[in-house]
N, C-alpha and C. Protein backbone atom coordinates (compact mmCIF):
# COMPACT_ATOMS: atom_id res chain seq x y z
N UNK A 1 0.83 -1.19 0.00
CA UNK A 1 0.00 0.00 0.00
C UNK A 1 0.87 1.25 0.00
N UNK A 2 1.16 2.11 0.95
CA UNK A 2 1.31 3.33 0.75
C UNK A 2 2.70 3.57 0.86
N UNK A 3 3.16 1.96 1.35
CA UNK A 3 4.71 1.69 1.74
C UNK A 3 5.57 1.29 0.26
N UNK A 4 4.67 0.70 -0.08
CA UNK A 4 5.12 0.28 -1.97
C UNK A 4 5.23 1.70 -2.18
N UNK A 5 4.26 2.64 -2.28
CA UNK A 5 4.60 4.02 -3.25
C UNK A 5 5.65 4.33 -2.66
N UNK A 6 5.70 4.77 -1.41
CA UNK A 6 7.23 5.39 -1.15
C UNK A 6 8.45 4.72 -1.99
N UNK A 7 8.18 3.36 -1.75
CA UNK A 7 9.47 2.34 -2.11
C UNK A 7 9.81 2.54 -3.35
N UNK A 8 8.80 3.12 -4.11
CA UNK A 8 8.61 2.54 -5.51
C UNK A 8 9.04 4.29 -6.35
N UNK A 9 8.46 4.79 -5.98
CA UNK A 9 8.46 6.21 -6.53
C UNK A 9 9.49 7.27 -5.39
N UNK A 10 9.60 7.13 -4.13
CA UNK A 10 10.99 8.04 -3.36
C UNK A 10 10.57 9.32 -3.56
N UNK A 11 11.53 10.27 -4.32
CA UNK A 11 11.24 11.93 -3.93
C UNK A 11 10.09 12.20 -4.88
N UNK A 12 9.62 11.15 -5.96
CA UNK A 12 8.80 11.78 -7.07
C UNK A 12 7.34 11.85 -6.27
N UNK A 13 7.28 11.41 -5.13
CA UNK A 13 5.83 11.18 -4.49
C UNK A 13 5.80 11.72 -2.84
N UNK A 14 4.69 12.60 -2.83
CA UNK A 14 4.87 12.92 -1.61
C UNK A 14 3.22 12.41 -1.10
N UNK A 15 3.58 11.89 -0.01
CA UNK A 15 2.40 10.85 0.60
C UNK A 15 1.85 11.83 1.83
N UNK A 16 0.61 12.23 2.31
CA UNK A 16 0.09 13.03 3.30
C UNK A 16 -1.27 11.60 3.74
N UNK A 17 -0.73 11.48 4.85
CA UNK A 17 -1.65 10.21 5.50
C UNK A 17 -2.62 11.03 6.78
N UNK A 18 -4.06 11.15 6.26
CA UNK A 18 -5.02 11.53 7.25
C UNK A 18 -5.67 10.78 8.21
N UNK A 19 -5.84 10.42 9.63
CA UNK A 19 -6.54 9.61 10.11
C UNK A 19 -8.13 10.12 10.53
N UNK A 20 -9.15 9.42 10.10
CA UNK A 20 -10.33 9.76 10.72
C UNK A 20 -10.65 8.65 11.42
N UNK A 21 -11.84 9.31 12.75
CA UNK A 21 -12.99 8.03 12.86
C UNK A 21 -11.99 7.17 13.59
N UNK A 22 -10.76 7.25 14.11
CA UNK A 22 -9.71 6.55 15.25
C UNK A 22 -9.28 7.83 16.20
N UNK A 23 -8.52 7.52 17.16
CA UNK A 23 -7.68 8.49 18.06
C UNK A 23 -6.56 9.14 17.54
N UNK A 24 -6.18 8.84 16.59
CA UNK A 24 -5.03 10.08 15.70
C UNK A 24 -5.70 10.84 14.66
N UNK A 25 -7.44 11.23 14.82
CA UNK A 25 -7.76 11.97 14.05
C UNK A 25 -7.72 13.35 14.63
N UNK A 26 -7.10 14.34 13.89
CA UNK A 26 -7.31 15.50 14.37
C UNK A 26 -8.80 16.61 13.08
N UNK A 27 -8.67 17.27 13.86
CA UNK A 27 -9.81 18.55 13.29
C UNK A 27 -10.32 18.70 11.96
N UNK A 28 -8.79 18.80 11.34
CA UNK A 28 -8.13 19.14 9.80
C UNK A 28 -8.60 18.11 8.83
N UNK A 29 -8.43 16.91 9.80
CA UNK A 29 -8.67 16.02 8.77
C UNK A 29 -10.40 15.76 8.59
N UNK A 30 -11.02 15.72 9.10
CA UNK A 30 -12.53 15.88 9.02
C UNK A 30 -13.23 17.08 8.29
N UNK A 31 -12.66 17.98 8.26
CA UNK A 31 -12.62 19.03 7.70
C UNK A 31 -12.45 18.81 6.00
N UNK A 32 -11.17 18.45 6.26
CA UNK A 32 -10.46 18.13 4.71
C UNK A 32 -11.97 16.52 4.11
N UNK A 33 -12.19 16.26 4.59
CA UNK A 33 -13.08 14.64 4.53
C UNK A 33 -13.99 15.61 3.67
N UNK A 34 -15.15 16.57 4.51
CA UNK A 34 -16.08 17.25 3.87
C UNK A 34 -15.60 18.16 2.52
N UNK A 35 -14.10 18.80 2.60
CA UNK A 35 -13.82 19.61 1.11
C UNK A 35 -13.88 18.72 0.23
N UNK A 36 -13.54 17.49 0.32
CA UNK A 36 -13.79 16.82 -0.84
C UNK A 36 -14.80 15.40 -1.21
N UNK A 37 -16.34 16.64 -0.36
CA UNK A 37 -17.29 15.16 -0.53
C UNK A 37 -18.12 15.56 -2.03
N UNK A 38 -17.88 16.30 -2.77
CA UNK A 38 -18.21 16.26 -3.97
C UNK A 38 -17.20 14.77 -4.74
N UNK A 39 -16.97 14.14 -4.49
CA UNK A 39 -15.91 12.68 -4.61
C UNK A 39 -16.91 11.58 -3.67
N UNK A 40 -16.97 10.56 -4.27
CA UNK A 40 -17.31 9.49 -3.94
C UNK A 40 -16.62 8.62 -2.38
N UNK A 41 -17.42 8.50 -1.65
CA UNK A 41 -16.77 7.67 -0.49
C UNK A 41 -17.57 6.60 0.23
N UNK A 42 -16.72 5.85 -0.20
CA UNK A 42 -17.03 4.38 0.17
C UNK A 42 -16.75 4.02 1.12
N UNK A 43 -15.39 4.50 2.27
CA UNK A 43 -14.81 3.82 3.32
C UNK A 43 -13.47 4.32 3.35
N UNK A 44 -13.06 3.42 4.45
CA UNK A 44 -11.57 3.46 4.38
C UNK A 44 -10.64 2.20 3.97
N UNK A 45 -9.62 2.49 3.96
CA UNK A 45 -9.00 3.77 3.20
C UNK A 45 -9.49 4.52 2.04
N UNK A 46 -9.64 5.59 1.62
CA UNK A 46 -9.70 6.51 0.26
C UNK A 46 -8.40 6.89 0.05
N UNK A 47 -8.03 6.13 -1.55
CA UNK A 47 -6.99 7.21 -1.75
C UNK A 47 -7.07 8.26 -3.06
N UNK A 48 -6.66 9.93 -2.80
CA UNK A 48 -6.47 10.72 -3.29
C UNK A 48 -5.26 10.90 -4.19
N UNK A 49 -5.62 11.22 -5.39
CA UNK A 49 -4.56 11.39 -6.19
C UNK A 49 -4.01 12.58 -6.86
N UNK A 50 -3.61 13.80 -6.41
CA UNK A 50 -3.24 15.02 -6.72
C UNK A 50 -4.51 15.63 -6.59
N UNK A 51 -5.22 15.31 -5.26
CA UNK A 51 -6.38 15.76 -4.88
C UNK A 51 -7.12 16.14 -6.00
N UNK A 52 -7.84 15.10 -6.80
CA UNK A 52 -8.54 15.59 -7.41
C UNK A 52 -9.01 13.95 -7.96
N UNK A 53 -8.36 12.93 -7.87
CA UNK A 53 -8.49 11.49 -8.61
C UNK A 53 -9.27 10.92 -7.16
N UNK A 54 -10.31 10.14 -7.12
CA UNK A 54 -10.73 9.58 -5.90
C UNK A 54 -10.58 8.00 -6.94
N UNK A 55 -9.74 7.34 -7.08
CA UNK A 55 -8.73 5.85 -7.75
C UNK A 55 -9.20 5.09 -6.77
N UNK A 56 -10.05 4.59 -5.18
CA UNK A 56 -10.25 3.70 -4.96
C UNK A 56 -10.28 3.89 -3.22
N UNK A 57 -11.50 3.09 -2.77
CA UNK A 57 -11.55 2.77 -2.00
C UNK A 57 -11.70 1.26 -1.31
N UNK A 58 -11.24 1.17 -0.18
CA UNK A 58 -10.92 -0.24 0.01
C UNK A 58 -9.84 -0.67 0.38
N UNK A 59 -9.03 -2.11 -0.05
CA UNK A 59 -7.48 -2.41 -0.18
C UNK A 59 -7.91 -2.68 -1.43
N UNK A 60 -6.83 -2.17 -2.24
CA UNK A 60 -6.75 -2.34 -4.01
C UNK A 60 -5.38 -3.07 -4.00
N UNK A 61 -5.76 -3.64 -5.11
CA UNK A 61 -4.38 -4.19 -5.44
C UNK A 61 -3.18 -3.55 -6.11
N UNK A 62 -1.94 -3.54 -5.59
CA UNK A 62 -0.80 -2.39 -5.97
C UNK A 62 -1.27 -1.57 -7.22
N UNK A 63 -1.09 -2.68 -7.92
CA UNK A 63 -1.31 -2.47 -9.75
C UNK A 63 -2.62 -0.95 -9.82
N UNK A 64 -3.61 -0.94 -8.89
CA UNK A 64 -4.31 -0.02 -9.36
C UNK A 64 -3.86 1.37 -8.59
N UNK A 65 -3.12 1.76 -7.20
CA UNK A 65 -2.61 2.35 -7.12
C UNK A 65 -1.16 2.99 -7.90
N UNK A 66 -0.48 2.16 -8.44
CA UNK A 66 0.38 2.39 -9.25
C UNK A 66 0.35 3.01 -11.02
N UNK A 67 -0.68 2.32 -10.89
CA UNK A 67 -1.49 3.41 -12.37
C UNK A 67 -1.58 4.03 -12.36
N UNK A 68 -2.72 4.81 -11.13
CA UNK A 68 -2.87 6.11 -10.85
C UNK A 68 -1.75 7.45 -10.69
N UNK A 69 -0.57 6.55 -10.28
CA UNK A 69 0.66 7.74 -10.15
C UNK A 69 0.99 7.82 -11.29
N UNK A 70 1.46 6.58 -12.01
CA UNK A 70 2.29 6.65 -12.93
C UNK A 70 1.25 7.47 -13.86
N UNK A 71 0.26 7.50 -13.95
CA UNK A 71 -0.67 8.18 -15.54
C UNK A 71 -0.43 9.80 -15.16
N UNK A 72 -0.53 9.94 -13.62
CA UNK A 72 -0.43 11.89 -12.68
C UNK A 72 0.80 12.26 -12.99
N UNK A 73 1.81 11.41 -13.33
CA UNK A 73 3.52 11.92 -13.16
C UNK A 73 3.54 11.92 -14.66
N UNK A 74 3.15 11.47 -15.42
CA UNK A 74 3.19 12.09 -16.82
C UNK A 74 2.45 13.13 -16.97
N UNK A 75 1.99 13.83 -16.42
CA UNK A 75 1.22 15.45 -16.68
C UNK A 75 1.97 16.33 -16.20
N UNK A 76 2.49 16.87 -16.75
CA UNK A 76 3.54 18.05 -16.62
C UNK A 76 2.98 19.52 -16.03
N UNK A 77 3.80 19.81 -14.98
CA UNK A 77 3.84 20.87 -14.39
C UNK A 77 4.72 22.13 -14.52
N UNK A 78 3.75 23.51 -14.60
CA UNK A 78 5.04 25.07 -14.60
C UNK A 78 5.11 25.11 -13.35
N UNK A 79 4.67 24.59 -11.97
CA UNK A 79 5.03 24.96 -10.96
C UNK A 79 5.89 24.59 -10.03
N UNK A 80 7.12 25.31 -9.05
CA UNK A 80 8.00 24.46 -8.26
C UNK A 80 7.81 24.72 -7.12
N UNK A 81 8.20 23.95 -6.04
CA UNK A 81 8.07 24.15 -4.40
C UNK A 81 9.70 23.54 -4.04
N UNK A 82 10.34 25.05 -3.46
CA UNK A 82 11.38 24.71 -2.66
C UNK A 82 10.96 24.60 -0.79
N UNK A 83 11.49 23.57 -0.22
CA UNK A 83 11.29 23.70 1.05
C UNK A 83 12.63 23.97 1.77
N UNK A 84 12.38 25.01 2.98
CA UNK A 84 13.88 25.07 4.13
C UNK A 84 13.31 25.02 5.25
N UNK A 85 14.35 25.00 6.22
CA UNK A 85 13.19 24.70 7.63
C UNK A 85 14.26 25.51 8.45
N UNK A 86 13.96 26.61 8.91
CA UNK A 86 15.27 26.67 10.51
C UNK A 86 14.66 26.38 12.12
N UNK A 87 15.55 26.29 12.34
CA UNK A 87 15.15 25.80 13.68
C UNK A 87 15.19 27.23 14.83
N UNK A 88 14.29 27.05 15.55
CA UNK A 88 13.96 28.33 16.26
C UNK A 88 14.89 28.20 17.76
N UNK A 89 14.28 29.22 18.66
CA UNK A 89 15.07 29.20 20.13
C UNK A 89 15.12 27.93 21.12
N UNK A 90 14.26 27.17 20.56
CA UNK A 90 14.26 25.80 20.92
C UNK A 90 14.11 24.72 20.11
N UNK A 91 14.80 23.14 20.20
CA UNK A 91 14.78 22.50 19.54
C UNK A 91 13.24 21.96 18.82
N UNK A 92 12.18 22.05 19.68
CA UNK A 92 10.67 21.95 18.94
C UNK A 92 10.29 23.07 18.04
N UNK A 93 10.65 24.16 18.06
CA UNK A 93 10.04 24.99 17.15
C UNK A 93 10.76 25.14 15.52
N UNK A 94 10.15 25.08 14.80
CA UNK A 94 10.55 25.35 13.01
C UNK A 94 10.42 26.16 12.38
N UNK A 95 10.97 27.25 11.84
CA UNK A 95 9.98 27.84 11.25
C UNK A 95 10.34 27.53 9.84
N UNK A 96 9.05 27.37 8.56
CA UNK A 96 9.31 26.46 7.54
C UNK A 96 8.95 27.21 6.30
N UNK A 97 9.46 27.48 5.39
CA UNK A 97 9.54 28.26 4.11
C UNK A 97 8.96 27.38 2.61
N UNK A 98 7.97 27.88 1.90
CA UNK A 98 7.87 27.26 0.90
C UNK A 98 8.81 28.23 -0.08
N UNK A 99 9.21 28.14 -0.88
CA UNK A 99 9.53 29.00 -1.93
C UNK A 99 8.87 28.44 -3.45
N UNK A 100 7.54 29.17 -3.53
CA UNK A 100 6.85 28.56 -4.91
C UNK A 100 6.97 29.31 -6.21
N UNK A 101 7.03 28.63 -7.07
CA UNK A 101 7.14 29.55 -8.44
C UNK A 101 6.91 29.16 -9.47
N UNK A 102 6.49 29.93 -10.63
CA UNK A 102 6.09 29.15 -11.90
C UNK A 102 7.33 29.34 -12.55
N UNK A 103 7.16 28.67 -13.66
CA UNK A 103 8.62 28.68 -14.44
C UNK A 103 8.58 29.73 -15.46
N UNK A 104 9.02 30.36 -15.98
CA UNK A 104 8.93 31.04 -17.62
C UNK A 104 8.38 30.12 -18.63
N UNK A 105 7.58 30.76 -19.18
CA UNK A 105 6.82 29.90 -20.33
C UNK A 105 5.55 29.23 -20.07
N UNK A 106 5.12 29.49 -17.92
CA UNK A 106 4.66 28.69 -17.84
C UNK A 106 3.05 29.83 -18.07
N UNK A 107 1.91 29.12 -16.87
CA UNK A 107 0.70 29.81 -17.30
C UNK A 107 0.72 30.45 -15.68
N UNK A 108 0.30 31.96 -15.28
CA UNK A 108 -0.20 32.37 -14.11
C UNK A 108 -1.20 32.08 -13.38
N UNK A 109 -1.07 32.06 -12.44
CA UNK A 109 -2.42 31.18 -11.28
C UNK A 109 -2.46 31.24 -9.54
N UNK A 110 -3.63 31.19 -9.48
CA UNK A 110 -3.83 31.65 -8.11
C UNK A 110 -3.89 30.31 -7.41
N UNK A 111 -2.93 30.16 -6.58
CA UNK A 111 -2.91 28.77 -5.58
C UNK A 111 -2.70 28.94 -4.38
N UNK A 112 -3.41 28.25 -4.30
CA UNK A 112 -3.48 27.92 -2.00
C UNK A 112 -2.13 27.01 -1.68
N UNK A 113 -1.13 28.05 -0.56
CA UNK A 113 -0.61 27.05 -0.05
C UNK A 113 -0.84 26.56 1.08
N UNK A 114 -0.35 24.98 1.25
CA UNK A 114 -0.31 24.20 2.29
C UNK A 114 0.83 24.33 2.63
N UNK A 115 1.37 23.82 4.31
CA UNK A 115 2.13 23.36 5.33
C UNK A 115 1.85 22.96 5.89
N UNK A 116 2.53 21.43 6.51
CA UNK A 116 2.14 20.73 7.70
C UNK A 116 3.12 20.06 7.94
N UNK A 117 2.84 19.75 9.01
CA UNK A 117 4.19 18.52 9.60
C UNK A 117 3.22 17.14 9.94
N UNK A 118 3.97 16.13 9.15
CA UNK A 118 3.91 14.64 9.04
C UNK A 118 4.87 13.59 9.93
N UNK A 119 4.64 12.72 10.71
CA UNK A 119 5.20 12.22 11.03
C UNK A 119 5.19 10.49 10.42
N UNK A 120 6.15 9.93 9.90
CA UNK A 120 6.42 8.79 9.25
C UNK A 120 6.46 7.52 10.18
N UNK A 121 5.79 6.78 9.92
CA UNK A 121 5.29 5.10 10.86
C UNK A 121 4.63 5.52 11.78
N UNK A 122 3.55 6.39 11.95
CA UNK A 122 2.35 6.53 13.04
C UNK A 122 1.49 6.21 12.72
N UNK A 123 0.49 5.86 13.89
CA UNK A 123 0.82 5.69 15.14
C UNK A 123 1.92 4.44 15.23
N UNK A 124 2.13 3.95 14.47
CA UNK A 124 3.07 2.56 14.71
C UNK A 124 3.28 2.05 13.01
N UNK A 125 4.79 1.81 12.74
CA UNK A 125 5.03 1.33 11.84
C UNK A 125 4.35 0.47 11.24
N UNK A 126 3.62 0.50 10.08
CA UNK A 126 2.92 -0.41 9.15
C UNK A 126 2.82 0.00 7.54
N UNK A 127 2.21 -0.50 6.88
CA UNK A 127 2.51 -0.81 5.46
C UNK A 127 1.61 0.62 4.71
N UNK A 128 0.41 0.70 5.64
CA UNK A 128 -0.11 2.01 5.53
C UNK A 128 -0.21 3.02 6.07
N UNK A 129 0.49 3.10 7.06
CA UNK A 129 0.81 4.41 8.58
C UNK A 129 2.10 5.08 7.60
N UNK A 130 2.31 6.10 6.48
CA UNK A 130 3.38 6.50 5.89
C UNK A 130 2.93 8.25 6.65
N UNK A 131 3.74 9.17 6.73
CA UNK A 131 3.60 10.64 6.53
C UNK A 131 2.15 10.87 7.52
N UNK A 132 2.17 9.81 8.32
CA UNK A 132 0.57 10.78 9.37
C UNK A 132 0.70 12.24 9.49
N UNK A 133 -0.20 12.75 8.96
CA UNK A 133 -0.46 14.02 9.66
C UNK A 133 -0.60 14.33 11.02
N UNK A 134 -0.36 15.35 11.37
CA UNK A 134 -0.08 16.03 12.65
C UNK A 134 -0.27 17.05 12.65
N UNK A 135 0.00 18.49 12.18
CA UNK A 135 -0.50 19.65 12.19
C UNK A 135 -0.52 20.38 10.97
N UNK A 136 -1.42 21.21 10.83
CA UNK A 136 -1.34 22.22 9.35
C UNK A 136 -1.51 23.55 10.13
N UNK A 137 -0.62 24.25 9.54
CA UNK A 137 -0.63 25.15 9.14
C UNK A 137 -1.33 26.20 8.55
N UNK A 138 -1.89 27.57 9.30
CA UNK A 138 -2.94 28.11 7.88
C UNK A 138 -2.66 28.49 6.38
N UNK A 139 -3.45 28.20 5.61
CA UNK A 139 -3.01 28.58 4.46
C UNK A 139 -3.13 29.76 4.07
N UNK A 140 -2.51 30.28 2.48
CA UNK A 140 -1.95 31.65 1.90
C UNK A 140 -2.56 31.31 0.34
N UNK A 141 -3.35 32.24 -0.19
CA UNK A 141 -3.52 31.90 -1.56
C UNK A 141 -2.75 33.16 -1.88
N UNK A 142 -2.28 32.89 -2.65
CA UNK A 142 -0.62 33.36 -3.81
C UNK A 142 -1.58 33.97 -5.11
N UNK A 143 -0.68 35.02 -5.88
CA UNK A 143 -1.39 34.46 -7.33
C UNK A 143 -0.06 34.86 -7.95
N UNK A 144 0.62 34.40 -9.18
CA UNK A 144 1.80 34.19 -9.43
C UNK A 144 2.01 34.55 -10.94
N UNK A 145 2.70 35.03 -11.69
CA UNK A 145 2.65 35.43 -12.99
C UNK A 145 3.87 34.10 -13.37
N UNK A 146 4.23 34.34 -14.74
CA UNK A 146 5.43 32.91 -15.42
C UNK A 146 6.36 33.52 -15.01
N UNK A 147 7.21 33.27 -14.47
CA UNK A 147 8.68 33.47 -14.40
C UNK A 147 8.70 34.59 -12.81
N UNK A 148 7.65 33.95 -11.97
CA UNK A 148 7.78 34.60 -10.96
C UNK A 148 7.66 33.86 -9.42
N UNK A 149 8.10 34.98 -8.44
CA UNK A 149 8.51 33.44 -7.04
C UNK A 149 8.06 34.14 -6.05
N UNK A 150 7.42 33.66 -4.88
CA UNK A 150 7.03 34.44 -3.78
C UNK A 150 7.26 33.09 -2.76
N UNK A 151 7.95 33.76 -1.15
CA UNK A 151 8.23 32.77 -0.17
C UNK A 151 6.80 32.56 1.09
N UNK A 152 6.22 32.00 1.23
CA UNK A 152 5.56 31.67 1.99
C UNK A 152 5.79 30.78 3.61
N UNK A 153 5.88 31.77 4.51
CA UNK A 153 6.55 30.94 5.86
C UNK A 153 5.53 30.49 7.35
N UNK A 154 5.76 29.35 7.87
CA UNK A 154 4.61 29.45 9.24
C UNK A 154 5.97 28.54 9.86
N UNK A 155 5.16 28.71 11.23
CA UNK A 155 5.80 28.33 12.40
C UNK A 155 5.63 27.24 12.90
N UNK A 156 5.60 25.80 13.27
CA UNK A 156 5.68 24.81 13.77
C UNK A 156 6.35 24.48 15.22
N UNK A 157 5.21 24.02 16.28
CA UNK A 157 5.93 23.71 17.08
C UNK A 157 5.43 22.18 17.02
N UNK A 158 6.71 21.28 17.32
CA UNK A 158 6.71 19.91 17.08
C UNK A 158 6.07 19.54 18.91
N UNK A 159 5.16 18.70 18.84
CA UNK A 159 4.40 17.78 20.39
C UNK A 159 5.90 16.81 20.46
N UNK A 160 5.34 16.34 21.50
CA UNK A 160 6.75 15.30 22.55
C UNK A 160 6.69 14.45 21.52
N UNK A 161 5.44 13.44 21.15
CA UNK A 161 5.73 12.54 20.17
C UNK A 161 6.53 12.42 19.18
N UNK A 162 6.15 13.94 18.44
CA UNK A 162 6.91 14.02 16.95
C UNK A 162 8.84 14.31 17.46
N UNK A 163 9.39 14.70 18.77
CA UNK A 163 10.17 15.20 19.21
C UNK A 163 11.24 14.03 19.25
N UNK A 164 10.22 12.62 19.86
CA UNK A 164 10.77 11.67 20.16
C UNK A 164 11.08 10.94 18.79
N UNK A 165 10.74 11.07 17.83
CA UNK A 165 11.30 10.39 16.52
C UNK A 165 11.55 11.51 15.48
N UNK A 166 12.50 12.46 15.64
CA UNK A 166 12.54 12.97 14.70
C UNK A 166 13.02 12.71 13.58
N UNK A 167 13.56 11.16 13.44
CA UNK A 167 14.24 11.16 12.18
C UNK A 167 12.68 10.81 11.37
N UNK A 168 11.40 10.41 11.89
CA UNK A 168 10.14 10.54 10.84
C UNK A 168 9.86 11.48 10.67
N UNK A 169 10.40 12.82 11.55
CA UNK A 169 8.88 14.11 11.00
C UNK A 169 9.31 14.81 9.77
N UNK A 170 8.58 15.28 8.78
CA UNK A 170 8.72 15.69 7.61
C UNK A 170 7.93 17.35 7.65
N UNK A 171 8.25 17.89 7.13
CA UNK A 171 7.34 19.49 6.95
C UNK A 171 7.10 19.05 5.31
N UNK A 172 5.93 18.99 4.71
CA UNK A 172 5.06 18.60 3.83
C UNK A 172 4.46 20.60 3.12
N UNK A 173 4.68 20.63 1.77
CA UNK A 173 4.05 21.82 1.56
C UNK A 173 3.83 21.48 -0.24
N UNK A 174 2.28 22.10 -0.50
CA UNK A 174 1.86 21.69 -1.13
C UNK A 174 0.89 23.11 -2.29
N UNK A 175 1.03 23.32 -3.86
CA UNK A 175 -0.24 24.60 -4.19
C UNK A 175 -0.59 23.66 -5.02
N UNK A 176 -2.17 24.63 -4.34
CA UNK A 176 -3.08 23.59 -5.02
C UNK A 176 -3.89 24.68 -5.34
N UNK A 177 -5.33 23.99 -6.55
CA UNK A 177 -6.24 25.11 -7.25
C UNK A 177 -6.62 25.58 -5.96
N UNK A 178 -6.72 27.15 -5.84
CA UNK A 178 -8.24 27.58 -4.74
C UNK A 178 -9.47 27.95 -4.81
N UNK A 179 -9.80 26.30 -4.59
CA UNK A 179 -11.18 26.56 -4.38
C UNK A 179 -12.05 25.81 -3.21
N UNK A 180 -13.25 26.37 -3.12
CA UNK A 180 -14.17 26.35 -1.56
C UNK A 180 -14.28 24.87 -1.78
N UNK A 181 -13.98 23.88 -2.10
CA UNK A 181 -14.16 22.62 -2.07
C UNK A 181 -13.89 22.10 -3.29
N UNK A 182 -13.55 20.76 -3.24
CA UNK A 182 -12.78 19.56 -3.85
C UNK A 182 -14.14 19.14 -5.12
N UNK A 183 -13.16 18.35 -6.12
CA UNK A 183 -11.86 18.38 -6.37
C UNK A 183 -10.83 19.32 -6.82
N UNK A 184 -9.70 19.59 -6.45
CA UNK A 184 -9.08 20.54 -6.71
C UNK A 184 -7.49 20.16 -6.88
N UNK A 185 -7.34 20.38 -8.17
CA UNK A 185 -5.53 20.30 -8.47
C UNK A 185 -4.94 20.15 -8.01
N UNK A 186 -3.64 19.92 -7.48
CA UNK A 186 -2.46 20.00 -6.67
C UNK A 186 -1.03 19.93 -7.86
N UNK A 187 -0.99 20.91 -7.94
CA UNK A 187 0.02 21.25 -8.97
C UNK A 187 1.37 20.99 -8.61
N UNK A 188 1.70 21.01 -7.44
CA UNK A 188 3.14 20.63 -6.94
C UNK A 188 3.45 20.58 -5.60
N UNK A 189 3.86 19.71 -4.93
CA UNK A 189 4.18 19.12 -3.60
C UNK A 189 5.86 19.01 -2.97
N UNK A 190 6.83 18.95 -1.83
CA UNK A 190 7.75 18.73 -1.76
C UNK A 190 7.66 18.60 -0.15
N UNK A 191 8.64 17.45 0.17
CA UNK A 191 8.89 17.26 1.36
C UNK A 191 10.11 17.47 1.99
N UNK A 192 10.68 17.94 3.58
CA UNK A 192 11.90 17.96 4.05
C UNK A 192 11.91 17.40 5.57
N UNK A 193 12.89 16.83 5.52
CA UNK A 193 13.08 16.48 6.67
C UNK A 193 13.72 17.10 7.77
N UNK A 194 13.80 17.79 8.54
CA UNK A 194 14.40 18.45 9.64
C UNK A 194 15.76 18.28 9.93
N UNK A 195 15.98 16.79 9.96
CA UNK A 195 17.10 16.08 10.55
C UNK A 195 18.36 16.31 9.43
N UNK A 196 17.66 16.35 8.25
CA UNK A 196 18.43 16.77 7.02
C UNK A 196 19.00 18.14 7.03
N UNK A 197 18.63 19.63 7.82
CA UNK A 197 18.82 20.60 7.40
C UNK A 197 20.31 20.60 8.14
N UNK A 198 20.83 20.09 9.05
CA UNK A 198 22.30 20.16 9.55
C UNK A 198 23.12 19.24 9.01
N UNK A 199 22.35 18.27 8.38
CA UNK A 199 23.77 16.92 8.13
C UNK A 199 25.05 17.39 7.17
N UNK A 200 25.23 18.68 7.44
CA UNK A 200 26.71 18.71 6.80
C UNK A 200 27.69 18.70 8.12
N UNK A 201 27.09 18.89 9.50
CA UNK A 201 27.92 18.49 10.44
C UNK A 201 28.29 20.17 11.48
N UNK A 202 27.97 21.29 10.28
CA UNK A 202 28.10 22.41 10.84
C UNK A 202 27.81 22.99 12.17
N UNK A 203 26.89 22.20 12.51
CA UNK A 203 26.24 22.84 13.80
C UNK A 203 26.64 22.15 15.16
N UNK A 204 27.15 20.76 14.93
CA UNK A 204 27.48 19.75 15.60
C UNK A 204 29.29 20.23 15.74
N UNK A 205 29.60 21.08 15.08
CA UNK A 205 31.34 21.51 14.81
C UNK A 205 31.82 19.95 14.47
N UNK A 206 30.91 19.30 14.20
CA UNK A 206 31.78 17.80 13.54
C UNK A 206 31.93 18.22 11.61
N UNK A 207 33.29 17.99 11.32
CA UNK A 207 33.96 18.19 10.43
C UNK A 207 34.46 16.82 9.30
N UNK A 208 33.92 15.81 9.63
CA UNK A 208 34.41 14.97 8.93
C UNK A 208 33.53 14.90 7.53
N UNK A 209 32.22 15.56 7.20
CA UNK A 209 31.66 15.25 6.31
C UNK A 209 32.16 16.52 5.37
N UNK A 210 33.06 17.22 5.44
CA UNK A 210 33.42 18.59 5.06
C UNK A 210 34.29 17.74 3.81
N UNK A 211 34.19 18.91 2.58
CA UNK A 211 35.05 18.47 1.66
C UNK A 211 36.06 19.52 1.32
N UNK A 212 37.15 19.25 0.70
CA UNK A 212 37.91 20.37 0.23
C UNK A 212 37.68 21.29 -0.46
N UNK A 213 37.73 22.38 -0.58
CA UNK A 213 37.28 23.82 -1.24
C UNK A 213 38.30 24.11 -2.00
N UNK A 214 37.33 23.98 -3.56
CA UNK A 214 38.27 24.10 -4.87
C UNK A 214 38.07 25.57 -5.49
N UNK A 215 39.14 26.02 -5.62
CA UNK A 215 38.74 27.54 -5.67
C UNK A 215 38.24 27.86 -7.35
C-alpha cells in the first residue's frame, strides 16, 4: 500500500496520511473529509490522487494504485516548491519556508498554499501508517505570474511525540487550485526532513563530512 509508493516512486511522491474516525484523528482532517465530498466515499482507506483522482476505496491491489501515479507523473507541471526549515530558540520549534514559483513559459495562477508537519510510521510502523499528519498550518492563496517566485513561511511547534522520533517528522508543503471545495488540483508538492537541514555536520562543529574547497 502506501509503503510500496514510497518504495517505488521516493522523492517523485509525496504521501500526506489523514486519520479519521480513530484516536489520531485531528480537526483538519474531518474538515479536509467534507472539502472533498463532492468525490465518492465508500470507506476506508480513500486514496487521493493530486487531490482531485478519488482511484479507490478499500485495499486495491498495488497495480491499481500504481497506475494512478504513474498516468499523474506524466502530466507536466510550470510549478515548483522549494522547502527550508530553521530551527527556532528551541529545539521543537521550526519555522518552515515554501519558496513557490512558476517557471517562464509557464501559465499564471492563483494557488493555496499548504504546510504541515507529518510524522512517518504513526501511530506505529505499518505498510499504511506513511507521513501521518499532525498539524497544518494556515493557508496563503498566492497568485503568481510565469517566471515569478514568492516565499511563503509558518511556524511549527513539534508535540513530545513528533520530538521523540525525529528522524520521521517531515514538513510537507503543497499549491493547489483555490477553491471552496474539492476536487481541486495539486500542482506541486515537496517534502523535508528536519534532521536533514544540519547533516553537513556544521552545527554539531563535527567536520568529517566537510570536503575540500576548490577555488
Amino acid at each position: 500500500m502506501a509503503s510500496d509508493l514510497v518504495d517505488t516512486y521516493g522523492s517523485s511522491l509525496v504521501i500526506l496520511g489523514l486519520h479519521c474516525s480513530d484516536s489520531n484523528e485531528i480537526p483538519w482532517n474531518i474538515e479536509r473529509r467534507a472539502y472533498y465530498a463532492p468525490l465518492p466515499f465508500l470507506g476506508y482507506p480513500t486514496w487521493l490522487v493530486d487531490g482531485y483522482l478519488d482511484s479507490w476505496s478499500g485495499d486495491p491491489p498495488w497495480s491499481v494504485w500504481d497506475d494512478d501515479v504513474d498516468a499523474r507523473l506524466l502530466v507536466p507541471t510550470d510549478v515548483t516548491i522549494e522547502l527550508s526549515a530553521t530551527e527556532g530558540d528551541t529545539p521543537d520549534i521550526w519555522d518552515v519556508t515554501a519558496a513557490v514559483c512558476i517557471e517562464p513559459g509557464g501559465v499564471g495562477k492563483t494557488m493555496r498554499i499548504y504546510l504541515a508537519e507529518v510524522l512517518d510510521n504513526f501511530p506505529v510502523p505499518a505498510h499504511f501508517t506513511r507521513n501521518g499528519l499532525r498539524q497544518v498550518a494556515t493557508t496563503e492563496d498566492i497568485v503568481l505570474a510565469p517566471d515569478e517566485c514568492t516565499d511563503v513561511m509558518r511556524t511549527f511547534t513539534l508535540d513530545a511525540t513528533s520530538m521523540a522520533a525525529m528522524g520521521d517528522v517531515s514538513f510537507v508543503g503543497w499549491a493547489q487550485e483555490a477553491l471552496a471545495a474539492g476536487p481541486a488540483d495539486v500542482f506541486q508538492a515537496s517534502q523535508l526532513n528536519p534532521t536533514e537541514v544540519f547533516n553537513d555536520g556544521f552545527e554539531s562543529g563535527d567536520t568529517s563530512v566537510w570536503g575540500p574547497m576548490t577555488p
